[in-house]
Protein backbone atom coordinates (compact mmCIF):
# COMPACT_ATOMS: atom_id res chain seq x y z
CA UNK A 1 10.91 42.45 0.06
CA UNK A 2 13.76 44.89 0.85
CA UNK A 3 16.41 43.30 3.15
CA UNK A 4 15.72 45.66 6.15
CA UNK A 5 12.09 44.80 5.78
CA UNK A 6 12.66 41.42 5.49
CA UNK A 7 15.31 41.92 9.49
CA UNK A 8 12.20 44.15 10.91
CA UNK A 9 9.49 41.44 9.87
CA UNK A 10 11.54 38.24 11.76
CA UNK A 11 13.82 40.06 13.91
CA UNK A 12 12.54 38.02 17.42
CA UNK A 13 12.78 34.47 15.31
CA UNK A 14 16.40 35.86 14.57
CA UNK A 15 17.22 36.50 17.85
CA UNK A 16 15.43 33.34 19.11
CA UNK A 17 17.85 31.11 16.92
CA UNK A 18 21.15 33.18 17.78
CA UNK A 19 19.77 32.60 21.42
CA UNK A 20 19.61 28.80 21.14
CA UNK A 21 23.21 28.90 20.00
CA UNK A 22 24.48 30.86 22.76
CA UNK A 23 22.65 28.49 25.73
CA UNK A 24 25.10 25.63 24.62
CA UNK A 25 28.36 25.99 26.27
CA UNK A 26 30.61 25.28 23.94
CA UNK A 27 33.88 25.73 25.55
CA UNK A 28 36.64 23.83 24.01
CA UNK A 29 39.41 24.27 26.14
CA UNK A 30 37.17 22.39 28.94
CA UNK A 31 37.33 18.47 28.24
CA UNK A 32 32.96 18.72 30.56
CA UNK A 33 31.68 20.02 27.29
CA UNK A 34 32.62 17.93 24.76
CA UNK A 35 29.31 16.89 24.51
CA UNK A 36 28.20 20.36 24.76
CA UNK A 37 30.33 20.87 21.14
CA UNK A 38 28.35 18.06 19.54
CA UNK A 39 25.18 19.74 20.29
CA UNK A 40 25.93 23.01 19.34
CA UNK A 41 27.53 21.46 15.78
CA UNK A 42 23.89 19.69 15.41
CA UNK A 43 22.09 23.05 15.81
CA UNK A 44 24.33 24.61 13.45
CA UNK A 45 22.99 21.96 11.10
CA UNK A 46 19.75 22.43 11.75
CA UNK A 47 19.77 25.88 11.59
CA UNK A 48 21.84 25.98 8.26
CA UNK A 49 19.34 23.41 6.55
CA UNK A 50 16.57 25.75 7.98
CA UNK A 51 18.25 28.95 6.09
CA UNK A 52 18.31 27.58 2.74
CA UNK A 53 21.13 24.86 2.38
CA UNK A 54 20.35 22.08 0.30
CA UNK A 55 22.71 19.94 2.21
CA UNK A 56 23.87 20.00 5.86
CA UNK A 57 26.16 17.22 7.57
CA UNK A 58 27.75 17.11 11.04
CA UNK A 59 31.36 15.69 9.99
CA UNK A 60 34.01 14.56 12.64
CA UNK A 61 37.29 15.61 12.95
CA UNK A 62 40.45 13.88 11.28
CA UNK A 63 42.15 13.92 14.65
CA UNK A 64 41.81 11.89 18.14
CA UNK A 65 39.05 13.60 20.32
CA UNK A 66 38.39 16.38 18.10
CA UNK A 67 35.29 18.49 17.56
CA UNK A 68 32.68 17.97 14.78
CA UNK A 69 32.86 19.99 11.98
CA UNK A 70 29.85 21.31 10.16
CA UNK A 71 29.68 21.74 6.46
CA UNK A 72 26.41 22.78 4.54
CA UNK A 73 26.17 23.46 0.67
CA UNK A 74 23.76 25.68 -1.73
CA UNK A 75 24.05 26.08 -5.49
CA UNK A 76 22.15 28.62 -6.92
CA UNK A 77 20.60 27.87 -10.37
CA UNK A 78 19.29 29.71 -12.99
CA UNK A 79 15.39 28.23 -12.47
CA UNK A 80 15.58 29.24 -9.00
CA UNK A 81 17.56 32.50 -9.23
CA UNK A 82 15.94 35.46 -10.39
CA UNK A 83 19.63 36.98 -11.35
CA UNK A 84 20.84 35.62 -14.89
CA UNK A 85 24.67 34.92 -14.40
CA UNK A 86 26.69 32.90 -16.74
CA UNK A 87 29.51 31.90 -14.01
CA UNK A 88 28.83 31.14 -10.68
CA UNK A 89 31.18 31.80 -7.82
CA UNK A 90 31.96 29.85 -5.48
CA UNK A 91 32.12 31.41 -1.78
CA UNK A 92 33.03 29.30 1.42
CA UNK A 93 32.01 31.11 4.27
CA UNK A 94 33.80 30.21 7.06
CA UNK A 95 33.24 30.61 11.34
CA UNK A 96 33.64 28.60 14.80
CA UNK A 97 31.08 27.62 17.29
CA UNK A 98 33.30 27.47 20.49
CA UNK A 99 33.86 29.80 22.23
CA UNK A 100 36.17 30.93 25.19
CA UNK A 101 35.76 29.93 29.30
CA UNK A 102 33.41 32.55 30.89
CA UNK A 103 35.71 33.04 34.00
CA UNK A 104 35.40 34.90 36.55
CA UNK A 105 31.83 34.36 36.45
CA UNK A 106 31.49 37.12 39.56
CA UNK A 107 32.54 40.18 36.82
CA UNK A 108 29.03 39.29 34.62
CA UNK A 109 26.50 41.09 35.03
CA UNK A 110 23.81 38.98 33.79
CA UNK A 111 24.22 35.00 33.13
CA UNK A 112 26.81 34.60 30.32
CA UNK A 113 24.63 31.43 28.69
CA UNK A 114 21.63 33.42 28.57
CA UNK A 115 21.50 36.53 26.62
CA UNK A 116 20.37 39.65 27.51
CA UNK A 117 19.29 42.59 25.98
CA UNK A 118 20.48 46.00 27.67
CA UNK A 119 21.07 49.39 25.71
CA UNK A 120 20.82 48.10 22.44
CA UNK A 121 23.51 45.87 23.18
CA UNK A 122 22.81 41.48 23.29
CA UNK A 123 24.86 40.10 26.51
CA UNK A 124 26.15 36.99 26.35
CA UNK A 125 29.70 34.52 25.61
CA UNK A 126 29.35 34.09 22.06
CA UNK A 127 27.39 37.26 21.19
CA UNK A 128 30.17 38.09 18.94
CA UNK A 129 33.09 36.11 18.77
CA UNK A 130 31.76 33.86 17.08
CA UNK A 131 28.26 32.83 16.95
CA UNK A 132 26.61 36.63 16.76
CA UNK A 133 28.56 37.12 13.44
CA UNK A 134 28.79 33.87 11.96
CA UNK A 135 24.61 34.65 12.33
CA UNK A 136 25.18 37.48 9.91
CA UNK A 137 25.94 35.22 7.60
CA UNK A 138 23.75 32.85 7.64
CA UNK A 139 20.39 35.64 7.86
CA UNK A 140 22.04 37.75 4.88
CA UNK A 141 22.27 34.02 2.88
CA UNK A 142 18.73 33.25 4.24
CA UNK A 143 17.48 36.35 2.59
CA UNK A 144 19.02 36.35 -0.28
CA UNK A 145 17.66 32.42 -0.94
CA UNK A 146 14.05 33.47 0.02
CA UNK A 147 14.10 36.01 -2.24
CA UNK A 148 15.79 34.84 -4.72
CA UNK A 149 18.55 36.16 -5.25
CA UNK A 150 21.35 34.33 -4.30
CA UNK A 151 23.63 33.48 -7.73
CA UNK A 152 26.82 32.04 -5.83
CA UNK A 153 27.65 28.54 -5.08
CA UNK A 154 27.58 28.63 -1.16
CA UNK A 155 29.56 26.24 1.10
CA UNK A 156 29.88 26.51 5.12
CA UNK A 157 32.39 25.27 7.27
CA UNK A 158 31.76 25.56 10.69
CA UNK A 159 34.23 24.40 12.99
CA UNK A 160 34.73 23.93 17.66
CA UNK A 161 38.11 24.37 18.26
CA UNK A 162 39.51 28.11 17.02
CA UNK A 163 39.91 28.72 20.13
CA UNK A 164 42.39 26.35 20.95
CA UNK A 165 44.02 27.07 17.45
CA UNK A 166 42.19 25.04 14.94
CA UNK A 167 44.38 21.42 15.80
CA UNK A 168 42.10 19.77 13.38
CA UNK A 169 41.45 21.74 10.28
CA UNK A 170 44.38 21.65 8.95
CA UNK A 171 44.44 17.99 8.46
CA UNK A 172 40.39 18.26 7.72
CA UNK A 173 41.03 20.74 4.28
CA UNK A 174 43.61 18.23 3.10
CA UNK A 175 41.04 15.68 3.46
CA UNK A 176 38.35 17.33 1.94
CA UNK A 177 39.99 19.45 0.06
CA UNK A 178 37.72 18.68 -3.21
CA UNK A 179 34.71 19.26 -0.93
CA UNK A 180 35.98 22.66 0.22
CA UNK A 181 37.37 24.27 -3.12
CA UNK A 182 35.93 28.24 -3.61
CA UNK A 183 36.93 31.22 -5.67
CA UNK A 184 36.67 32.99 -2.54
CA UNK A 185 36.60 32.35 1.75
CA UNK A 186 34.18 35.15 3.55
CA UNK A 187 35.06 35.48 7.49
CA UNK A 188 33.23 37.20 10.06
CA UNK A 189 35.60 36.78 12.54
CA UNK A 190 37.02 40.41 13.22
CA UNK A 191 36.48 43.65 13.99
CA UNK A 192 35.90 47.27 13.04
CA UNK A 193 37.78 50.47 13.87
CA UNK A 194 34.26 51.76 15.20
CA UNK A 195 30.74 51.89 14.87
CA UNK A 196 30.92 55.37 13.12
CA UNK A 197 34.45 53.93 11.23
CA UNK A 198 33.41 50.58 9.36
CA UNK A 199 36.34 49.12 8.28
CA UNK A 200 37.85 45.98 6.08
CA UNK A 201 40.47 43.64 7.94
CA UNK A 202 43.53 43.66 5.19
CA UNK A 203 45.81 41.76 7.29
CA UNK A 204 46.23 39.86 10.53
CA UNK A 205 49.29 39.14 12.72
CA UNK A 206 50.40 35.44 12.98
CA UNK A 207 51.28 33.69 16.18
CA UNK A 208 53.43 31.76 18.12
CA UNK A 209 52.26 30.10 21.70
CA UNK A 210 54.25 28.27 24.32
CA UNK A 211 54.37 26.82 27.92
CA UNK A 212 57.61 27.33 29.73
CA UNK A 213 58.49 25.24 32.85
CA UNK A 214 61.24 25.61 35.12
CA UNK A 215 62.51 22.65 37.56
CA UNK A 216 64.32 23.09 40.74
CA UNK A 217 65.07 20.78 43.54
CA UNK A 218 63.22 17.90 43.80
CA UNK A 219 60.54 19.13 46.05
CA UNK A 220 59.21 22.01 47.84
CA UNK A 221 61.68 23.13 49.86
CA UNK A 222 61.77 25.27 53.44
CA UNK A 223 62.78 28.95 51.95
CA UNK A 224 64.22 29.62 55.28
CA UNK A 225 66.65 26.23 55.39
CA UNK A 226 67.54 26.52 51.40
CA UNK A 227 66.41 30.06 50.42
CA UNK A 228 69.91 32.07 49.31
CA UNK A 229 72.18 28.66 48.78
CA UNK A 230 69.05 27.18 45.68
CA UNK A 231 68.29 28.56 42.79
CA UNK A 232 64.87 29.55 43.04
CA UNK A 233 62.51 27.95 39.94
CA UNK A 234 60.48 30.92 39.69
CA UNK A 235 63.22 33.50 40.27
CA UNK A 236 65.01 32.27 37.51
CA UNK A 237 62.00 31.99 35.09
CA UNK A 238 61.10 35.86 35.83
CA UNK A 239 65.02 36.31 34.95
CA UNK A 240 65.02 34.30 31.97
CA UNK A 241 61.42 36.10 30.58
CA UNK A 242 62.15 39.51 31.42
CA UNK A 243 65.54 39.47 29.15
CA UNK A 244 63.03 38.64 26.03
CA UNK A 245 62.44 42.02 25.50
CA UNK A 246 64.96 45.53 25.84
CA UNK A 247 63.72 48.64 26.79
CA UNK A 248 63.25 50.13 23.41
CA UNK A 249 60.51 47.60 23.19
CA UNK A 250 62.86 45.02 20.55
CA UNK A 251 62.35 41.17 20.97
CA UNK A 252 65.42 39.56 21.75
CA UNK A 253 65.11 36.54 20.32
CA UNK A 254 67.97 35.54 18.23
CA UNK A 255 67.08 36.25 13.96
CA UNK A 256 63.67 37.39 15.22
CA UNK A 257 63.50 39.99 12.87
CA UNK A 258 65.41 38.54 9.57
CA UNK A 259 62.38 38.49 7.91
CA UNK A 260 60.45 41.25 9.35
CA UNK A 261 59.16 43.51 6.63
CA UNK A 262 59.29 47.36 7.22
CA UNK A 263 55.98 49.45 6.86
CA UNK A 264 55.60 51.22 3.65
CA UNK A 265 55.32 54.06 3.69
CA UNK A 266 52.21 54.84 1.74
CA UNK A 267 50.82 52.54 4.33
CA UNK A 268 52.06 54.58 7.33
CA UNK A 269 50.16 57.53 5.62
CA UNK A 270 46.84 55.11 5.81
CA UNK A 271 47.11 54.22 9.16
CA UNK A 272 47.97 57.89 9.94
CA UNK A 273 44.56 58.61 8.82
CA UNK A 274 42.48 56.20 11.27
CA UNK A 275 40.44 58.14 13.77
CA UNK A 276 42.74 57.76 17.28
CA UNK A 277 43.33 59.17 20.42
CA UNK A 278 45.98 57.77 22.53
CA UNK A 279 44.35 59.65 25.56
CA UNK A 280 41.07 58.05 24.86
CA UNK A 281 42.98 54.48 24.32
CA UNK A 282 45.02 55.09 27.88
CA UNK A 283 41.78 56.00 29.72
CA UNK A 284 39.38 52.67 27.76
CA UNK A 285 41.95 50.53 29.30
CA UNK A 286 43.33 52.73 32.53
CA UNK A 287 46.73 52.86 32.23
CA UNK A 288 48.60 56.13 32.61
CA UNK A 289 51.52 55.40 29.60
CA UNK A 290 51.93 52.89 26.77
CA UNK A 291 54.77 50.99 25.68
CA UNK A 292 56.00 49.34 22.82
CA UNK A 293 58.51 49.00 19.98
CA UNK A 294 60.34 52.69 19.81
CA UNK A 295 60.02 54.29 16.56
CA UNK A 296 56.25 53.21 15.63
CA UNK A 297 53.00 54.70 16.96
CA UNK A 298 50.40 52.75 18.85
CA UNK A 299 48.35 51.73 15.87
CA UNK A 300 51.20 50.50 14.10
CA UNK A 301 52.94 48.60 16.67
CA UNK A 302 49.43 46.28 17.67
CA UNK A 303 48.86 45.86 14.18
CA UNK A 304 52.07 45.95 12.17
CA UNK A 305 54.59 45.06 14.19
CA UNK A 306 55.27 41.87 16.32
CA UNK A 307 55.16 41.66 19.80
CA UNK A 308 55.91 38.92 23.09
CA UNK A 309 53.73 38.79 25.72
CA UNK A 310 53.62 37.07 29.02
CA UNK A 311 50.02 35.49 29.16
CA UNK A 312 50.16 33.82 32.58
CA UNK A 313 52.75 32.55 35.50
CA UNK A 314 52.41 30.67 38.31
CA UNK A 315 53.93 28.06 40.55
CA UNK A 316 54.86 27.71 44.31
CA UNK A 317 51.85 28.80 47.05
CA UNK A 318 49.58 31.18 45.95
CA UNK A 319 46.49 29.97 48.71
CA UNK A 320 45.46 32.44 52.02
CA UNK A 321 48.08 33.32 54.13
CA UNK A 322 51.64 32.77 53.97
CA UNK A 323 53.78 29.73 53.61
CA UNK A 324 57.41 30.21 53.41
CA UNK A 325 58.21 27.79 50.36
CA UNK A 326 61.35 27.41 47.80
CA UNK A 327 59.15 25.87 44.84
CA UNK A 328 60.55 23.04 42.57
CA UNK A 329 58.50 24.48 39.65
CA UNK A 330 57.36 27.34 38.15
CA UNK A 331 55.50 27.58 34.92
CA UNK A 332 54.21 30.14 32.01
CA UNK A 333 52.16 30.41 29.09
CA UNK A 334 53.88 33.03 26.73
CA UNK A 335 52.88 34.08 23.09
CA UNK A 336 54.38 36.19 20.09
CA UNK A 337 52.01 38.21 17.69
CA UNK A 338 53.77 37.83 14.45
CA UNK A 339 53.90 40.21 10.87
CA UNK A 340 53.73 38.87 7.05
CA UNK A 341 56.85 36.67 6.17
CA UNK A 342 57.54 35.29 10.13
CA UNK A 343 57.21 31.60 10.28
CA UNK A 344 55.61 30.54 13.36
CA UNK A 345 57.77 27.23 13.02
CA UNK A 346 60.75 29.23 12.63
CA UNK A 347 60.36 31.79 15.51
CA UNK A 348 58.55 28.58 18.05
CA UNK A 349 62.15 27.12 17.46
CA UNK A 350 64.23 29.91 18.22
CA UNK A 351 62.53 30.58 21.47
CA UNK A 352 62.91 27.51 22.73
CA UNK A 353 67.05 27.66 21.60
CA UNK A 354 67.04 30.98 23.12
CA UNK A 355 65.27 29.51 26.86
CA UNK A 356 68.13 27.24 26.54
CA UNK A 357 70.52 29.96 26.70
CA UNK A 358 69.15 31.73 29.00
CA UNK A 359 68.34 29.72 31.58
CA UNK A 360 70.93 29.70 34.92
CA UNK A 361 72.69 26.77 36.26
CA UNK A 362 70.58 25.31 39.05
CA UNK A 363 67.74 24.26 36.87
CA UNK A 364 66.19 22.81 34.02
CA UNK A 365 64.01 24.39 31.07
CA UNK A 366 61.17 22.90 29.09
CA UNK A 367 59.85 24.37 26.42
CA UNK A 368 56.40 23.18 25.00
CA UNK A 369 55.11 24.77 22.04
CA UNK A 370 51.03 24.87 21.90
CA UNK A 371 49.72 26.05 18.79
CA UNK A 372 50.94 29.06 16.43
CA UNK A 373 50.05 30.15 12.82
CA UNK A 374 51.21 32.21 9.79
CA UNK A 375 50.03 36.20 9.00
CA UNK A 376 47.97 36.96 6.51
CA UNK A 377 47.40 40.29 4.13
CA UNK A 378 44.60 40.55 1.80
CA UNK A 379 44.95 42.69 -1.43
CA UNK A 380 42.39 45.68 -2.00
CA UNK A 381 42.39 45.18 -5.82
CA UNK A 382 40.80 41.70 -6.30
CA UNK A 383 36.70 41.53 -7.17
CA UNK A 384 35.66 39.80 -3.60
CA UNK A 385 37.15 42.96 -2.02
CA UNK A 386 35.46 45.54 -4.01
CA UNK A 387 32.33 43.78 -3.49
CA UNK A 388 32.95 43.59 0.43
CA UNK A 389 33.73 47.63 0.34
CA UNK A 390 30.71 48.06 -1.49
CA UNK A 391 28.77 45.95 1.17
CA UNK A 392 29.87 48.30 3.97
CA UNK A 393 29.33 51.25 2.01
CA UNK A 394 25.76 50.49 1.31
CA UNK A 395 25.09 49.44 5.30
CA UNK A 396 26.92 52.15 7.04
CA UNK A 397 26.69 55.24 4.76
CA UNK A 398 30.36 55.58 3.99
CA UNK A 399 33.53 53.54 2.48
CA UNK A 400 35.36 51.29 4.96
CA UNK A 401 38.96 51.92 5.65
CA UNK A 402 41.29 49.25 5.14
CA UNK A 403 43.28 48.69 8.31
CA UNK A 404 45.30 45.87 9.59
CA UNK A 405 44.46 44.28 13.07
CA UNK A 406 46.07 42.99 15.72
CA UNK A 407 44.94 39.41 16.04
CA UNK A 408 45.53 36.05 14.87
CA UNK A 409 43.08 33.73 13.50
CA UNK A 410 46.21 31.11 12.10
CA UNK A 411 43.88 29.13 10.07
CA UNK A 412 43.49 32.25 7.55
CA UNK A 413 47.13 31.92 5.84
CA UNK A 414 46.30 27.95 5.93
CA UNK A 415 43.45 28.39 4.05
CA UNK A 416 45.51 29.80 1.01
CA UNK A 417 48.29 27.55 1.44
CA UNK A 418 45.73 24.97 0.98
CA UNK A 419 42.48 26.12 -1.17
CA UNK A 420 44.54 28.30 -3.00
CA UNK A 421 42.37 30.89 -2.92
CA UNK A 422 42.15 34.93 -0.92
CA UNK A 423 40.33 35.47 2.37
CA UNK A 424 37.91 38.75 2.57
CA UNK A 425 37.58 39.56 6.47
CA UNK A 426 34.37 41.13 6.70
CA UNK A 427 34.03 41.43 10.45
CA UNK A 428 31.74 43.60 12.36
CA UNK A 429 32.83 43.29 15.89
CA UNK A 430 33.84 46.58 18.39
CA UNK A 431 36.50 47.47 20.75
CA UNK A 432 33.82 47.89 23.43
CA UNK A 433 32.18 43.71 22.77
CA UNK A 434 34.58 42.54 24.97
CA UNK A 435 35.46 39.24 23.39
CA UNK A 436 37.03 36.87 25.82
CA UNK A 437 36.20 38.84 28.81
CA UNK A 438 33.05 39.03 31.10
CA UNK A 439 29.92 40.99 29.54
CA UNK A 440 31.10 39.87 25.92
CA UNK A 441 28.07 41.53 23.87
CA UNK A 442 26.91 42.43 20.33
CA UNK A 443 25.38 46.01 19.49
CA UNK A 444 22.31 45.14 17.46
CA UNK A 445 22.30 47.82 15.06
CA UNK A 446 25.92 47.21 13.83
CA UNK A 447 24.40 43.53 14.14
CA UNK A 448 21.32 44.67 11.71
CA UNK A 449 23.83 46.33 9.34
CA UNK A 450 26.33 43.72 9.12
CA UNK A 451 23.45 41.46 7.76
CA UNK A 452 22.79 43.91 5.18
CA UNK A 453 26.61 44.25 4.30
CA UNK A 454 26.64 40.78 3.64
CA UNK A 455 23.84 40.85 1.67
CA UNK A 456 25.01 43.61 -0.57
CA UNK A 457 28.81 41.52 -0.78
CA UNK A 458 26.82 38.90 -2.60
CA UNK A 459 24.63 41.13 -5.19
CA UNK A 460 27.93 42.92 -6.46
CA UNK A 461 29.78 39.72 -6.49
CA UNK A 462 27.71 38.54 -9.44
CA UNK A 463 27.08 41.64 -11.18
């Protein structure tokens, strides 16, 4: 049977199994669903045994109060297999089950644990990032083993806390580093320039991530009594954070860019060729003007280019009404997107030297870092990469464009450090899926294709 045949012929059971996925809340950030990560690793396991795995274990993490991992095995041999191949590769597919808070739960438009069909699109947190494409996977391996025609050595590693920035897997590869070992890793974990523009994820900006507190006095004080003659906690932490960047868009930080690696310029050409509008970009996100590092386009600087971002800030009274206060405290959550060559290490140090130096007398700085990582960029000569362009060329009718993206997933350089072995980013996620926001959804056709790009990745593997 033809893989689209075999999608038409148990497209509801699909659905049915990505839907029992999504109704577990699987939040790790939020300590009430721990138990909610345990059940959502079981159905992994259940639903990986069910696809073709010969083996499937729920396997807890190395670290205190972490979330189960899942790992599941298949090895393909030549009585079963109906393709003759003298060496088999081995291909570790990797993906997360948690996924972010659904806050504010007023913006939905349908209940975010229960998904919903509208416009060809599934509704739901999860649909994509990451349970609706780590099911492309595992239906494009559950083909090719009914058929068949699987020939690789297939290991999953599932694990429930990327979104807090993978505390545990580090130490979990060391550990079972034997258990792990591939030729290749296969992560469906990104996105495409558009549905109309497939594209292959060649790189991926690294990232640093900290909390920043500011103390005061030693309690709230009356901002009529002491306002003017105290330095004001929040005051000065606006101060301090608005220094961190010039306006020519340059981070500030002292030796930020030492190792920061121009653009080539064949690769300015590339991205020069990506279908963009900035009108269309300003209007997607409503905002009149953008802003960033001077000398690069838009493309460039969100993808190329590092960047410092305030994520959140808050302290003093922020209830109804007024209430003239001097706070004691004010707080932020701040992050840096890095480029190839920044260490997150490196750069989390700096920042919290350069806080020091920045803050005013008056007060007192701490600087906690929370998680970071290390970029990553994927060559476009090896074998796993020629097989994933192939992939998208048979499922969406033309040859992906190699671009690099904006985000972070910090486990991807890890995995090299570690396994020794190159990461092909086959994601097939959309601008318009909202990860991480209300109405997160999936379009099912890119959905249906993505299986058969996968499927295809594995046939010219082996050939």
């Amino acid at each position: 049977m033809e893989i689209k045949e075999y999608i038409a012929a148990n497209r509801e059971r699909f659905l049915s199994e990505w839907a029992s996925l999504i109704r577990i809340p699987s939040v790790s950030c939020e300590q009430e669903h721990k138990p909610d990560m345990q059940r959502c690793a079981e159905r992994w396991k259940q639903l990986l045994l069910a696809v073709g795995c010969q083996h499937a274990e729920v396997m807890p993490a190395p670290t205190n109060n972490g979330n189960p991992f899942v790992f599941a095995e298949y090895q393909a041999t030549n009585q079963k297999s109906k393709i003759k191949n003298t060496k088999t590769p081995i291909v570790l597919v990797y993906a997360h089950y948690d996924v972010m808070p659904v806050a504010p739960l007023d913006l939905w438009q349908s209940d975010p644990w229960e998904p919903s069909i509208r416009d060809g699109r599934l509704y739901a947190r999860g649909a994509d990032d990451d349970k609706g494409q780590a099911m492309i996977q595992a239906k494009a391996f559950e083909y090719l083993v009914h058929e068949g025609l699987m020939n690789c050595h297939v290991k999953f590693i599932f694990e429930g806390e990327e979104e807090i920035g993978s505390p545990s897997l580090e130490a979990f590869m060391q550990e079972h580093k034997d258990l792990l070992q591939a030729d290749i890793i296969l992560v469906s974990d990104t996105s495409m320039i558009g549905k109309d523009t497939p594209s292959l994820t060649t790189g991926l900006r690294g990232l640093a991530y900290w909390q920043v507190e500011v103390d005061g006095p030693c309690r709230d004080l009356h901002s009529g009594h002491f306002g003017g003659a105290v330095k004001n906690p929040i005051n000065a932490l606006c101060e301090m954070l608005a220094q961190v960047v010039d306006k020519n868009g340059r981070i500030t930080i002292p030796g930020f860019y030492d190792k920061v690696l121009p653009i080539p310029d064949e690769e300015r050409k590339m991205i020069a060729q990506i279908p963009f509008s900035q009108a269309k970009y300003n209007a997607a996100i409503n905002v009149d003007d953008v802003f960033g590092e001077e000398g690069y386009s838009t493309l460039e600087r969100n993808s190329c280019r590092p960047s410092f971002d305030i994520c959140g800030i808050w302290g003093g009274y922020t209830g109804e009404g007024s209430k003239t206060v001097l706070p004691s405290k004010a707080f932020a959550k701040v992050s840096c997107r890095l480029v190839a060559n920044q260490d997150h290490e490196e750069i989390s140090r700096a920042f919290a030297d350069y806080m020091q130096q920045l803050a005013p007398k008056g007060v007192r700085v701490t600087v906690t870092p929370m998680h970071g990582g290390q970029g990553y960029v994927c060559p476009i000569d090896i074998p796993a990469y020629k097989a994933a362009e192939h992939g998208f060329e048979v499922a969406f009718g033309k040859r992906p464009l190699a671009a690099r993206r904006g985000g972070s997933i910090p486990i991807i350089a890890a995995f090299e450090q570690i396994l020794g072995c190159k990461t092909i980013l086959m994601g097939f996620g959309l601008e318009q899926n909202a990860i991480h926001s209300p109405n997160e959804s999936m379009d099912l056709e890119v959905w249906e294709k993505g299986i058969i790009a996968v499927t295809e990745f594995y046939k010219a593997l082996v050939r």
